[in-house]
C-alpha atoms as a PDB file:
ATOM      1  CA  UNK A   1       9.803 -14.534   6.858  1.00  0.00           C
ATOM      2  CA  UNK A   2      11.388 -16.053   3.840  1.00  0.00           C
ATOM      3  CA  UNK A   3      12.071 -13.399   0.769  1.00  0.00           C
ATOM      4  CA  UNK A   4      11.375 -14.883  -2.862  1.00  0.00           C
ATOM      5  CA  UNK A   5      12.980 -14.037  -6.080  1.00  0.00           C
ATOM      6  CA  UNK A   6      10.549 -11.234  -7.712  1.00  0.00           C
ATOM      7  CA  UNK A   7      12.490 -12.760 -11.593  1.00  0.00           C
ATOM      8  CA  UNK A   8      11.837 -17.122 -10.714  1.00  0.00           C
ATOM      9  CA  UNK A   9      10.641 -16.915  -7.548  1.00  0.00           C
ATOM     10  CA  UNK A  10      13.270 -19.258  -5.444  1.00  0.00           C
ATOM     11  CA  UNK A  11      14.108 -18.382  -2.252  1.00  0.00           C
ATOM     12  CA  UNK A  12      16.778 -15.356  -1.469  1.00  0.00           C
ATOM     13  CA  UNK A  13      19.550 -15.908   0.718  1.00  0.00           C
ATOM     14  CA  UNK A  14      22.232 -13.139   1.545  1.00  0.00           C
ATOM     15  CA  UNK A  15      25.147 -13.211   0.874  1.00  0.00           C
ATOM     16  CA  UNK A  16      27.823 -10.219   2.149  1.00  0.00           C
ATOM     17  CA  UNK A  17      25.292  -6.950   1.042  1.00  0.00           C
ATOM     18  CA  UNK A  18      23.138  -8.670  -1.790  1.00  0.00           C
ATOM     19  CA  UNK A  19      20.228 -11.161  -1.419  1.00  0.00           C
ATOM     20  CA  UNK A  20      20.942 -13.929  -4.023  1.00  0.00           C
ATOM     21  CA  UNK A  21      18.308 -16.935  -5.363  1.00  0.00           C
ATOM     22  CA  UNK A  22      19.526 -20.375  -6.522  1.00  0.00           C
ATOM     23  CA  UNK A  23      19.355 -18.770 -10.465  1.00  0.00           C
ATOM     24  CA  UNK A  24      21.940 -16.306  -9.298  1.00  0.00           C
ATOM     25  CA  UNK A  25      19.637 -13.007  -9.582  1.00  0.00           C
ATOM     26  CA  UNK A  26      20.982 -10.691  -7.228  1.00  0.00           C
ATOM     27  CA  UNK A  27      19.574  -7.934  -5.499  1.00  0.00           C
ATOM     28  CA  UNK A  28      21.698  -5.288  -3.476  1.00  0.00           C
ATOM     29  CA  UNK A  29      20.553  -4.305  -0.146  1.00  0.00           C
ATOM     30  CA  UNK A  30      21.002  -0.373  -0.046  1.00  0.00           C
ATOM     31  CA  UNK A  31      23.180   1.536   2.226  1.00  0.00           C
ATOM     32  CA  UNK A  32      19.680   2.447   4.127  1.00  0.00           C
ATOM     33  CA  UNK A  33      18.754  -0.979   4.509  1.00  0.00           C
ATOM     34  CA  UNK A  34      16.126  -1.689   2.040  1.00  0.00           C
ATOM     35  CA  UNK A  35      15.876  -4.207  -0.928  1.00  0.00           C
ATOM     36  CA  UNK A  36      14.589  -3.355  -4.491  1.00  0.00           C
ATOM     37  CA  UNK A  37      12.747  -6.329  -5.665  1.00  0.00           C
ATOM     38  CA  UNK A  38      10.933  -4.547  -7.942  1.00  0.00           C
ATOM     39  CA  UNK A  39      12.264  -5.491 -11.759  1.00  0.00           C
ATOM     40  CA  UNK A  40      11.987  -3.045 -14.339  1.00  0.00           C
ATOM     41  CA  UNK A  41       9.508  -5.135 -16.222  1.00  0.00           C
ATOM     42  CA  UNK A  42       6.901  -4.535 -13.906  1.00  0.00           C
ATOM     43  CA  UNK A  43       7.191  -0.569 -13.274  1.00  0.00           C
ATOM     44  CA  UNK A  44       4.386   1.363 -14.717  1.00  0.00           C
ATOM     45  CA  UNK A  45       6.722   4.239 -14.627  1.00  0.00           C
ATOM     46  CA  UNK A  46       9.786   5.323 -14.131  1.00  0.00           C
ATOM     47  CA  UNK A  47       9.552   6.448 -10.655  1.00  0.00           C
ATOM     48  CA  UNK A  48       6.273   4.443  -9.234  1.00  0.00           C
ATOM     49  CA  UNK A  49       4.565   5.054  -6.108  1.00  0.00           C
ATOM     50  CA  UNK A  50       4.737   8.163  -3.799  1.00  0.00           C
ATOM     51  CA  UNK A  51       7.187  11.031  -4.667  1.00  0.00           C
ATOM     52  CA  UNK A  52      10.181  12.278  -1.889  1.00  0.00           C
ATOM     53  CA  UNK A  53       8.156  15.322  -1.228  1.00  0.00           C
ATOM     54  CA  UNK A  54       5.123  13.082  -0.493  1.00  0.00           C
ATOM     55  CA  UNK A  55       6.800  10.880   1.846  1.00  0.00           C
ATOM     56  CA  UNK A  56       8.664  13.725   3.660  1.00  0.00           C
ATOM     57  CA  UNK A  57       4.806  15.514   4.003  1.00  0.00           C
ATOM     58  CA  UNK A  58       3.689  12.297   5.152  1.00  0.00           C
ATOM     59  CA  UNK A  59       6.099  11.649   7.976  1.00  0.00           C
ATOM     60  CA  UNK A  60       6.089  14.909   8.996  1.00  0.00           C
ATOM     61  CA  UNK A  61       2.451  14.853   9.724  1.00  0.00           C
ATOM     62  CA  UNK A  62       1.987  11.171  10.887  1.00  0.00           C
ATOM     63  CA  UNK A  63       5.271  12.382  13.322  1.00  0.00           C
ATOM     64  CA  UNK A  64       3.106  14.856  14.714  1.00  0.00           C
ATOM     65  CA  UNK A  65       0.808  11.917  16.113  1.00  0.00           C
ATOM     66  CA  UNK A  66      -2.404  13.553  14.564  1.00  0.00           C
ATOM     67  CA  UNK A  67      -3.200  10.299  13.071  1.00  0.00           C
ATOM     68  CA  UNK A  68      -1.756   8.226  16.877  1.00  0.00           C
ATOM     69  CA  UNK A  69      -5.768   7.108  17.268  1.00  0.00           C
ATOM     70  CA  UNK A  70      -5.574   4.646  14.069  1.00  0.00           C
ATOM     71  CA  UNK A  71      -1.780   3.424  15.165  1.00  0.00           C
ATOM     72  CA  UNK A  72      -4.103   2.695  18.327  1.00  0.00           C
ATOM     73  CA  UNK A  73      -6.922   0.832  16.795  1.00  0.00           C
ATOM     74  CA  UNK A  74      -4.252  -1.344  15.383  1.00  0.00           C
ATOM     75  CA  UNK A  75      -2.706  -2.047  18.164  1.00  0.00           C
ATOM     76  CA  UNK A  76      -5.703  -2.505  19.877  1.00  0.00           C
ATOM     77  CA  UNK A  77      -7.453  -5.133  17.352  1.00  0.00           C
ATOM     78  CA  UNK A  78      -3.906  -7.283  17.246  1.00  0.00           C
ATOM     79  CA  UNK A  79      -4.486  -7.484  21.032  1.00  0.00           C
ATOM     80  CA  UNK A  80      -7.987  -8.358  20.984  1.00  0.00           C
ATOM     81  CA  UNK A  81      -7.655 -10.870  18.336  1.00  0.00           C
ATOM     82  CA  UNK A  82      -4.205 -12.030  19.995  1.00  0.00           C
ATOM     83  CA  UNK A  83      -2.649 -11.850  16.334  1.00  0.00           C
ATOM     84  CA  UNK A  84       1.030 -13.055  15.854  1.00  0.00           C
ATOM     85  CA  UNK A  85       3.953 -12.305  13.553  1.00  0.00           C
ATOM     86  CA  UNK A  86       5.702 -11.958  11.645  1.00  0.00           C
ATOM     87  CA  UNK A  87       4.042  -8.822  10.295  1.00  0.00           C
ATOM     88  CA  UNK A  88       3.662  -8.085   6.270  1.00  0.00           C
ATOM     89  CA  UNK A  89       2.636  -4.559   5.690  1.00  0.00           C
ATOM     90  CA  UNK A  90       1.563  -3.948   1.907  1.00  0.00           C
ATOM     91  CA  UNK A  91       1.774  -0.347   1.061  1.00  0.00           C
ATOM     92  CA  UNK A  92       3.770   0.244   4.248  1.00  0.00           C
ATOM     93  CA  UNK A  93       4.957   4.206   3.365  1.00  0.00           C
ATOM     94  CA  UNK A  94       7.497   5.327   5.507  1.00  0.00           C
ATOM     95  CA  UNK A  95       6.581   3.066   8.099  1.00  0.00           C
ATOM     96  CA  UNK A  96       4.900   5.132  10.559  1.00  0.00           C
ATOM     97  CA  UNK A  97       1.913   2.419  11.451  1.00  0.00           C
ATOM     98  CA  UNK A  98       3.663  -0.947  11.186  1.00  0.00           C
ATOM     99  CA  UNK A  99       6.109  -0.402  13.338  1.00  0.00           C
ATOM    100  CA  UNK A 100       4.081   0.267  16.419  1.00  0.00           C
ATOM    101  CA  UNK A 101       2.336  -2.382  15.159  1.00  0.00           C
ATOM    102  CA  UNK A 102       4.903  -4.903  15.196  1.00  0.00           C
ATOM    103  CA  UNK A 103       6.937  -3.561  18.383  1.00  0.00           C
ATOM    104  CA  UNK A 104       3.686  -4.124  20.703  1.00  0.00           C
ATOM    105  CA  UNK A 105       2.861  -7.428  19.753  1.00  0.00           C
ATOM    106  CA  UNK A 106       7.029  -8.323  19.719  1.00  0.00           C
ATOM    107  CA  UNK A 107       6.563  -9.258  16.027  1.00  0.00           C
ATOM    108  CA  UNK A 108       8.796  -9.676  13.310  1.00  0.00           C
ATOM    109  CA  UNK A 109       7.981  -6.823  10.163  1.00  0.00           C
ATOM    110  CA  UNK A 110       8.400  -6.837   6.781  1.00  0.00           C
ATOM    111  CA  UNK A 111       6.854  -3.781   5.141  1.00  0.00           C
ATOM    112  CA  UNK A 112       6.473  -3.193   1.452  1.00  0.00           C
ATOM    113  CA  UNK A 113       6.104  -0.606  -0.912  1.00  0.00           C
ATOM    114  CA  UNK A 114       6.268   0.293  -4.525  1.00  0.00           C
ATOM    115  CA  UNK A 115       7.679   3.666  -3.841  1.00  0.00           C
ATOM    116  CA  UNK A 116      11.917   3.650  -3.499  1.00  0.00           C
ATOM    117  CA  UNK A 117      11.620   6.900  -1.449  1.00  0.00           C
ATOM    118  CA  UNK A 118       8.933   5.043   0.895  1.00  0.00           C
ATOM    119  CA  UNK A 119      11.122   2.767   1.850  1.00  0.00           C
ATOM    120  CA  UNK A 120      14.084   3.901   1.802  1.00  0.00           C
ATOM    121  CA  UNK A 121      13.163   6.432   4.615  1.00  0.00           C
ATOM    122  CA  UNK A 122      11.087   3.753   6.545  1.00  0.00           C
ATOM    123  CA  UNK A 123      15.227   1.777   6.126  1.00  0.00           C
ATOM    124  CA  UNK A 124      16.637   5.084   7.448  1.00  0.00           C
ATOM    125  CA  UNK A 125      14.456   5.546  10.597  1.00  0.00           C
ATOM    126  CA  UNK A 126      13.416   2.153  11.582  1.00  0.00           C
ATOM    127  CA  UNK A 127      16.137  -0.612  11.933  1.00  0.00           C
ATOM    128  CA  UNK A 128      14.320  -3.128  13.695  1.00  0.00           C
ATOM    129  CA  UNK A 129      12.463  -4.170  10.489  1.00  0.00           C
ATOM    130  CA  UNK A 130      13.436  -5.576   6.845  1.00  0.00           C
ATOM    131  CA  UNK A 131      12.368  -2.935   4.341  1.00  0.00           C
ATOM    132  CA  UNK A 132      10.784  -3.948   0.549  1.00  0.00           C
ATOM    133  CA  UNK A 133      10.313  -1.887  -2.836  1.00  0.00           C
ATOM    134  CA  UNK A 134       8.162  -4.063  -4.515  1.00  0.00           C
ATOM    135  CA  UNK A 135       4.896  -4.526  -6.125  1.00  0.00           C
ATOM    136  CA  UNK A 136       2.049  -5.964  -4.492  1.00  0.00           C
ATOM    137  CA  UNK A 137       0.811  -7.934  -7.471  1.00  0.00           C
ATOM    138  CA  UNK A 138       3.306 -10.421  -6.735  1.00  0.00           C
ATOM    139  CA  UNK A 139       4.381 -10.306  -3.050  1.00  0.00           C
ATOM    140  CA  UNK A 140       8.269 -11.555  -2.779  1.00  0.00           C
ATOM    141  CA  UNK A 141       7.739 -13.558   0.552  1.00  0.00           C
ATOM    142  CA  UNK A 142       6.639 -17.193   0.640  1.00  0.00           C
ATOM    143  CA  UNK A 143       3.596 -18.653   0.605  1.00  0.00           C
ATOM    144  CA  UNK A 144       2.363 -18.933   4.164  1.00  0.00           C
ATOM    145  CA  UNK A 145       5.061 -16.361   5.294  1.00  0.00           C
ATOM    146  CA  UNK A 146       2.589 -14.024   7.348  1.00  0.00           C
ATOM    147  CA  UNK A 147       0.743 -14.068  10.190  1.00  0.00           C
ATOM    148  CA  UNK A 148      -0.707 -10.976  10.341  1.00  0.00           C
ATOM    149  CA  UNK A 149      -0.862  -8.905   7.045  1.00  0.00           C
ATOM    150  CA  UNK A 150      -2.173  -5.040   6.869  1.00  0.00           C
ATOM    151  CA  UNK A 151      -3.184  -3.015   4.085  1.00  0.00           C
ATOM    152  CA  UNK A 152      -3.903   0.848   5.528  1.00  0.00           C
ATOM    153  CA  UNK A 153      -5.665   3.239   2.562  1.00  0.00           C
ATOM    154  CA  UNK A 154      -3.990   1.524   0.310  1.00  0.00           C
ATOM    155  CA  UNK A 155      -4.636  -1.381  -2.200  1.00  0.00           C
ATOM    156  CA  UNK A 156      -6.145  -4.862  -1.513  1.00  0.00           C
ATOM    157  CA  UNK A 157      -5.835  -7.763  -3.501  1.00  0.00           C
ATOM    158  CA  UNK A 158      -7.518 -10.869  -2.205  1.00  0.00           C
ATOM    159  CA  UNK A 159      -5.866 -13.701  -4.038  1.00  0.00           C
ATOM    160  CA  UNK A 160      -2.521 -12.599  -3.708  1.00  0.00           C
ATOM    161  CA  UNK A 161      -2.922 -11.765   0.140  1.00  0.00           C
ATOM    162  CA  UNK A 162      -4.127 -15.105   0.930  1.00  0.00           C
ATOM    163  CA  UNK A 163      -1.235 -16.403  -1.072  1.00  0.00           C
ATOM    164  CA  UNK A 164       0.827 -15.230   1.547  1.00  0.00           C
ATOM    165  CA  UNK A 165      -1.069 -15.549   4.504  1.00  0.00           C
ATOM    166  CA  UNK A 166      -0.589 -18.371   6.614  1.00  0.00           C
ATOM    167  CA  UNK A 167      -3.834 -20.567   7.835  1.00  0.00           C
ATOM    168  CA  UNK A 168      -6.179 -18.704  10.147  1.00  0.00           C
ATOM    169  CA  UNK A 169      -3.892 -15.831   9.525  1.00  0.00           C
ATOM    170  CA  UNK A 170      -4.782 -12.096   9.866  1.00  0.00           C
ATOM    171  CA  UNK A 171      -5.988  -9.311   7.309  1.00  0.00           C
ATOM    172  CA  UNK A 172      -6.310  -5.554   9.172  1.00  0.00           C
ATOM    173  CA  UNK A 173      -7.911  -3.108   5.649  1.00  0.00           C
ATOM    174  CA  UNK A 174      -8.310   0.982   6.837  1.00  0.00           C
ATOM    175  CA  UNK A 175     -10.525   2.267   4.380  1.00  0.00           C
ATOM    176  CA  UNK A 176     -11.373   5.731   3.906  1.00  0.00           C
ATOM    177  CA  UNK A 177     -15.469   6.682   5.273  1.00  0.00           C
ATOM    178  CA  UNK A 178     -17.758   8.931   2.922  1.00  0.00           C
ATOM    179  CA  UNK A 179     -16.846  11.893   5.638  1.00  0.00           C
ATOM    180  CA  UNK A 180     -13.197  11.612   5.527  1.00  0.00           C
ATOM    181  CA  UNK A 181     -11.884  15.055   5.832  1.00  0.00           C
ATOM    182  CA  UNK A 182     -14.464  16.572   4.780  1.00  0.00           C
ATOM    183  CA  UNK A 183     -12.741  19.768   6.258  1.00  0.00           C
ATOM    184  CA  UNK A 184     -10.577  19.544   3.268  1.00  0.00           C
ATOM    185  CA  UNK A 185     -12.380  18.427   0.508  1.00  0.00           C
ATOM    186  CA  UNK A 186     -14.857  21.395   0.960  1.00  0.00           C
ATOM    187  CA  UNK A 187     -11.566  24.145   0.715  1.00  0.00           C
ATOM    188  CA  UNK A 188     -10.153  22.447  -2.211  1.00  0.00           C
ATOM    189  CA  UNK A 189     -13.605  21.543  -4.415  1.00  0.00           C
ATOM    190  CA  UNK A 190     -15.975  23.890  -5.762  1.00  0.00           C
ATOM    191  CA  UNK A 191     -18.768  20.734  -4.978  1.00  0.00           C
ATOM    192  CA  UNK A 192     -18.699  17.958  -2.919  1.00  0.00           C
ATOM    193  CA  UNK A 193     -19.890  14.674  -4.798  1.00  0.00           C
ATOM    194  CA  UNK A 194     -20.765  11.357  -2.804  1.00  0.00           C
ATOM    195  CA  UNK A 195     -20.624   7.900  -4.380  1.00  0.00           C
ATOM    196  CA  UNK A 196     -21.629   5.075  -2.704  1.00  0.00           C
ATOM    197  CA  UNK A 197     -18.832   3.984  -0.869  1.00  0.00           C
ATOM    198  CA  UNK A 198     -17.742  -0.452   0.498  1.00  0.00           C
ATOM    199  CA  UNK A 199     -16.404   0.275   3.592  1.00  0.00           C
ATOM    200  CA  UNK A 200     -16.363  -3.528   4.458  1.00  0.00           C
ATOM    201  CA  UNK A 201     -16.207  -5.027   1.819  1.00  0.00           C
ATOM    202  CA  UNK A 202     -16.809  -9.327   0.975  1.00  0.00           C
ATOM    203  CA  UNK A 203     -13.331 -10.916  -0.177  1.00  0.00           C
ATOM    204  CA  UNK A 204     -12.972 -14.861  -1.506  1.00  0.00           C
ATOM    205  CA  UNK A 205     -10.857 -16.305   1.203  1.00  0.00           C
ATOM    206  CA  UNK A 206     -11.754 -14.348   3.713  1.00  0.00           C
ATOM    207  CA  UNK A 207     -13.806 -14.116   7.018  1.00  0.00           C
ATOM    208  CA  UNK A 208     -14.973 -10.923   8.059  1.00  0.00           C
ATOM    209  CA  UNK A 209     -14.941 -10.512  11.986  1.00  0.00           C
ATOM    210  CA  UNK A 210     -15.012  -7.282  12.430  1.00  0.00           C
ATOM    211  CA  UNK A 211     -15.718  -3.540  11.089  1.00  0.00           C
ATOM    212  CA  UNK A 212     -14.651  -1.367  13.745  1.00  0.00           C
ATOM    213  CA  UNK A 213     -15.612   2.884  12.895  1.00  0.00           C
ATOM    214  CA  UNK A 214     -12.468   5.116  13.603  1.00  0.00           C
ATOM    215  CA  UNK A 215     -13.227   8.600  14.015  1.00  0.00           C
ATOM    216  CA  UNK A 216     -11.785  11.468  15.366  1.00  0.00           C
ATOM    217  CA  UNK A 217     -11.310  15.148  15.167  1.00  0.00           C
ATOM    218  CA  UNK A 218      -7.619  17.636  15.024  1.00  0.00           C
ATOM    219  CA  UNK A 219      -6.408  20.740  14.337  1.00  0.00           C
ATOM    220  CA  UNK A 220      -3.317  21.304  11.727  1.00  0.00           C
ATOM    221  CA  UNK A 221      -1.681  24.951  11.513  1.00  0.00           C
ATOM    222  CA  UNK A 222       0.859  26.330   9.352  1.00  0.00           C
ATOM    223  CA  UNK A 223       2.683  23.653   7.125  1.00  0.00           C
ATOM    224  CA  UNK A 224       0.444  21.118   8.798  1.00  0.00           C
ATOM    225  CA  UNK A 225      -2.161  21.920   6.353  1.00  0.00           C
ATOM    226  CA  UNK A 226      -0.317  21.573   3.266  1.00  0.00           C
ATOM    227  CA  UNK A 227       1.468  18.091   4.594  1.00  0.00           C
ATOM    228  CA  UNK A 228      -2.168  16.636   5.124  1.00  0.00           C
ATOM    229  CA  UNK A 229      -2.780  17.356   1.722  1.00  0.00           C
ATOM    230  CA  UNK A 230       0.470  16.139  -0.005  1.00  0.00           C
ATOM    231  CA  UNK A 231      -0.296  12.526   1.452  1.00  0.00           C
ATOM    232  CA  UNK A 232      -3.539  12.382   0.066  1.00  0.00           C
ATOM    233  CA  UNK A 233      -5.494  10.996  -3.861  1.00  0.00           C
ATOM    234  CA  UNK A 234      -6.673  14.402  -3.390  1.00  0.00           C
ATOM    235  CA  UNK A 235      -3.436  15.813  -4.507  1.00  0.00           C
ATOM    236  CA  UNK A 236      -3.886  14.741  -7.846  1.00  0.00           C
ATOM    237  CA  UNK A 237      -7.728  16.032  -8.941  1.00  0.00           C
ATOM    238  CA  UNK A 238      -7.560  19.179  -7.752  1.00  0.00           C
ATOM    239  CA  UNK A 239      -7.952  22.332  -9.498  1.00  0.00           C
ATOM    240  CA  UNK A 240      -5.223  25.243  -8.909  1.00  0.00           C
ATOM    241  CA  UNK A 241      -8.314  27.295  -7.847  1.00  0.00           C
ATOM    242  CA  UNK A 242      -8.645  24.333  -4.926  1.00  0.00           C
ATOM    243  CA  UNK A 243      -4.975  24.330  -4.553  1.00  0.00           C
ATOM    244  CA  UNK A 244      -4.786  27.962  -3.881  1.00  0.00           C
ATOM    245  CA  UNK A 245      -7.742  28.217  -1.461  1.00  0.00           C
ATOM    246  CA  UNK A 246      -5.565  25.535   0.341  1.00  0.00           C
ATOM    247  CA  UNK A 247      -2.309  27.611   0.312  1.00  0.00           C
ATOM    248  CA  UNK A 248      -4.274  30.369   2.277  1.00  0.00           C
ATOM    249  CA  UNK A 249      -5.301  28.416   4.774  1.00  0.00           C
ATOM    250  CA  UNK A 250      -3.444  28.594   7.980  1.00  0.00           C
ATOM    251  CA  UNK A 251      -5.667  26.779  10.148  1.00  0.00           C
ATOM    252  CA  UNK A 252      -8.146  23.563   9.562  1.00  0.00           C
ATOM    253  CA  UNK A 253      -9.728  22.023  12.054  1.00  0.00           C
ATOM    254  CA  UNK A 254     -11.069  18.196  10.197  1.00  0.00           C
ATOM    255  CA  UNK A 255     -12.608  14.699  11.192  1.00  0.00           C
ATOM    256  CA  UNK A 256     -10.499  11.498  10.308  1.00  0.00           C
ATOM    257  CA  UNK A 257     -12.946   9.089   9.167  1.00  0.00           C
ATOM    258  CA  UNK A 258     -12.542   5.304   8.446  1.00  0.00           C
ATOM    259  CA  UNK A 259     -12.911   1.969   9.084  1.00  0.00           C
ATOM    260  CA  UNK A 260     -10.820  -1.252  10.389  1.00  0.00           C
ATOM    261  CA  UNK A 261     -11.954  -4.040   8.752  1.00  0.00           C
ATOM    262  CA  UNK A 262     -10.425  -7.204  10.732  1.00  0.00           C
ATOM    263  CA  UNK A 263     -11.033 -10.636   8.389  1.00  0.00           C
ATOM    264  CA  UNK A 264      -9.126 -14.054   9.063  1.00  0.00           C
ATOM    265  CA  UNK A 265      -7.824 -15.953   6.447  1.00  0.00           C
ATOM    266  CA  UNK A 266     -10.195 -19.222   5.488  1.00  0.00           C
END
């Protein structure tokens, strides 16, 4: 897959530790392993995307294989609709999902994320992949680069997916149900309020072939508890009332609830 210049958008070639374009913009490639293509002019802040302590809770619980059934519906999809590398994963996080992705369908990976620290541990743990810190508004990868792109609870942007895609190429979305974790919502909130909720949702460009439910039950204990809710929106709309309900809670037994929306590129 063929990395674009996120300043004029010519290809990137390396050269020794850097990749460099035609224009001479040069990006270094970090002792880790990953690539920062992501210019100052387009951070929103100084430190976008999830937080070191987010991605360590994250990892932690994702290690912990309490999440393994959606890793599995992935895996599981790819070999039903015989998808093919290489691999883009938007929003990839520390890397947990892609890379079983990619290693059972003997794909090549790129994953991508807007957080350093994402990526940067994704880098230190998994080698067999090329790691990204970049914004998904404009993709670095050329056009046609992918043949199979996922986007798991996090964003989706039609045109610029498609962009990338190659023809008859791939889209796996995990959205978030109206029950996820309900476990946890009802601890931390003092009410529970349901909006109506796209889990499958119409995108120009795109085929839907399947919605496939994922749903499943587990148990957390301990600093389990506290890493499930570190790696979630909820995080940041809670009330220190919530938050302290949460801290006292040693065991939570919750339903994972979402959906796998499989569309091919038109």
């Amino acid at each position: 897959m063929n990395l674009i210049c996120p300043i004029c958008e010519k290809t990137l070639c390396r050269q020794d530790r850097s990749l460099v374009c035609p224009e001479n913009h040069s990006f270094d490639i970090a002792r880790q392993g990953y690539v920062n293509l992501l210019p100052v002019q387009r951070r929103h802040s100084a430190h976008p995307g999830d937080t070191r302590e987010q991605v360590l809770s994250r990892r932690e619980f994702l290690e912990g294989g309490f999440y393994a059934p959606i890793a599995d519906a992935l895996i599981s999809a790819a070999e039903q609709y015989e998808a093919s590398g290489p691999v883009l994963d938007v929003g990839c996080g520390e890397g947990y999902y892609c890379t079983r992705l990619a290693r059972a369908i003997n794909a090549e990976l790129v994953g991508l994320d807007i957080s350093k620290d994402a990526v940067r541990y994704a880098a230190g743990k998994y080698k067999d992949a090329r790691w990204l810190c970049a914004t998904a508004a404009r993709i670095p990868v050329e056009d046609g680069a992918a043949g199979l792109l996922t986007s798991l609870f996090a964003i989706t942007l039609p045109e610029e997916f498609h962009r990338v895609l190659r023809e008859n190429g791939l889209f796996f979305q995990v959205l978030a149900a109206q029950d996820h974790l309900l476990g946890l919502k009802k601890i931390i909130y003092d009410e529970l309020l349901f909006r109506d909720k796209v889990t499958a949702p119409e995108l120009p460009g795109f085929a839907l072939l399947e919605s496939i439910p994922i749903r499943f039950s587990f148990t957390l204990e301990g600093k389990q508890v506290q890493n499930l809710f570190a790696m979630t929106p909820h995080l940041f709309r809670v009330s220190k009332a919530g938050a302290d309900r949460l801290r006292e809670t040693q065991t939570l037994t919750d339903t994972a609830s979402c959906v796998l929306n499989v569309f091919r590129r038109t």
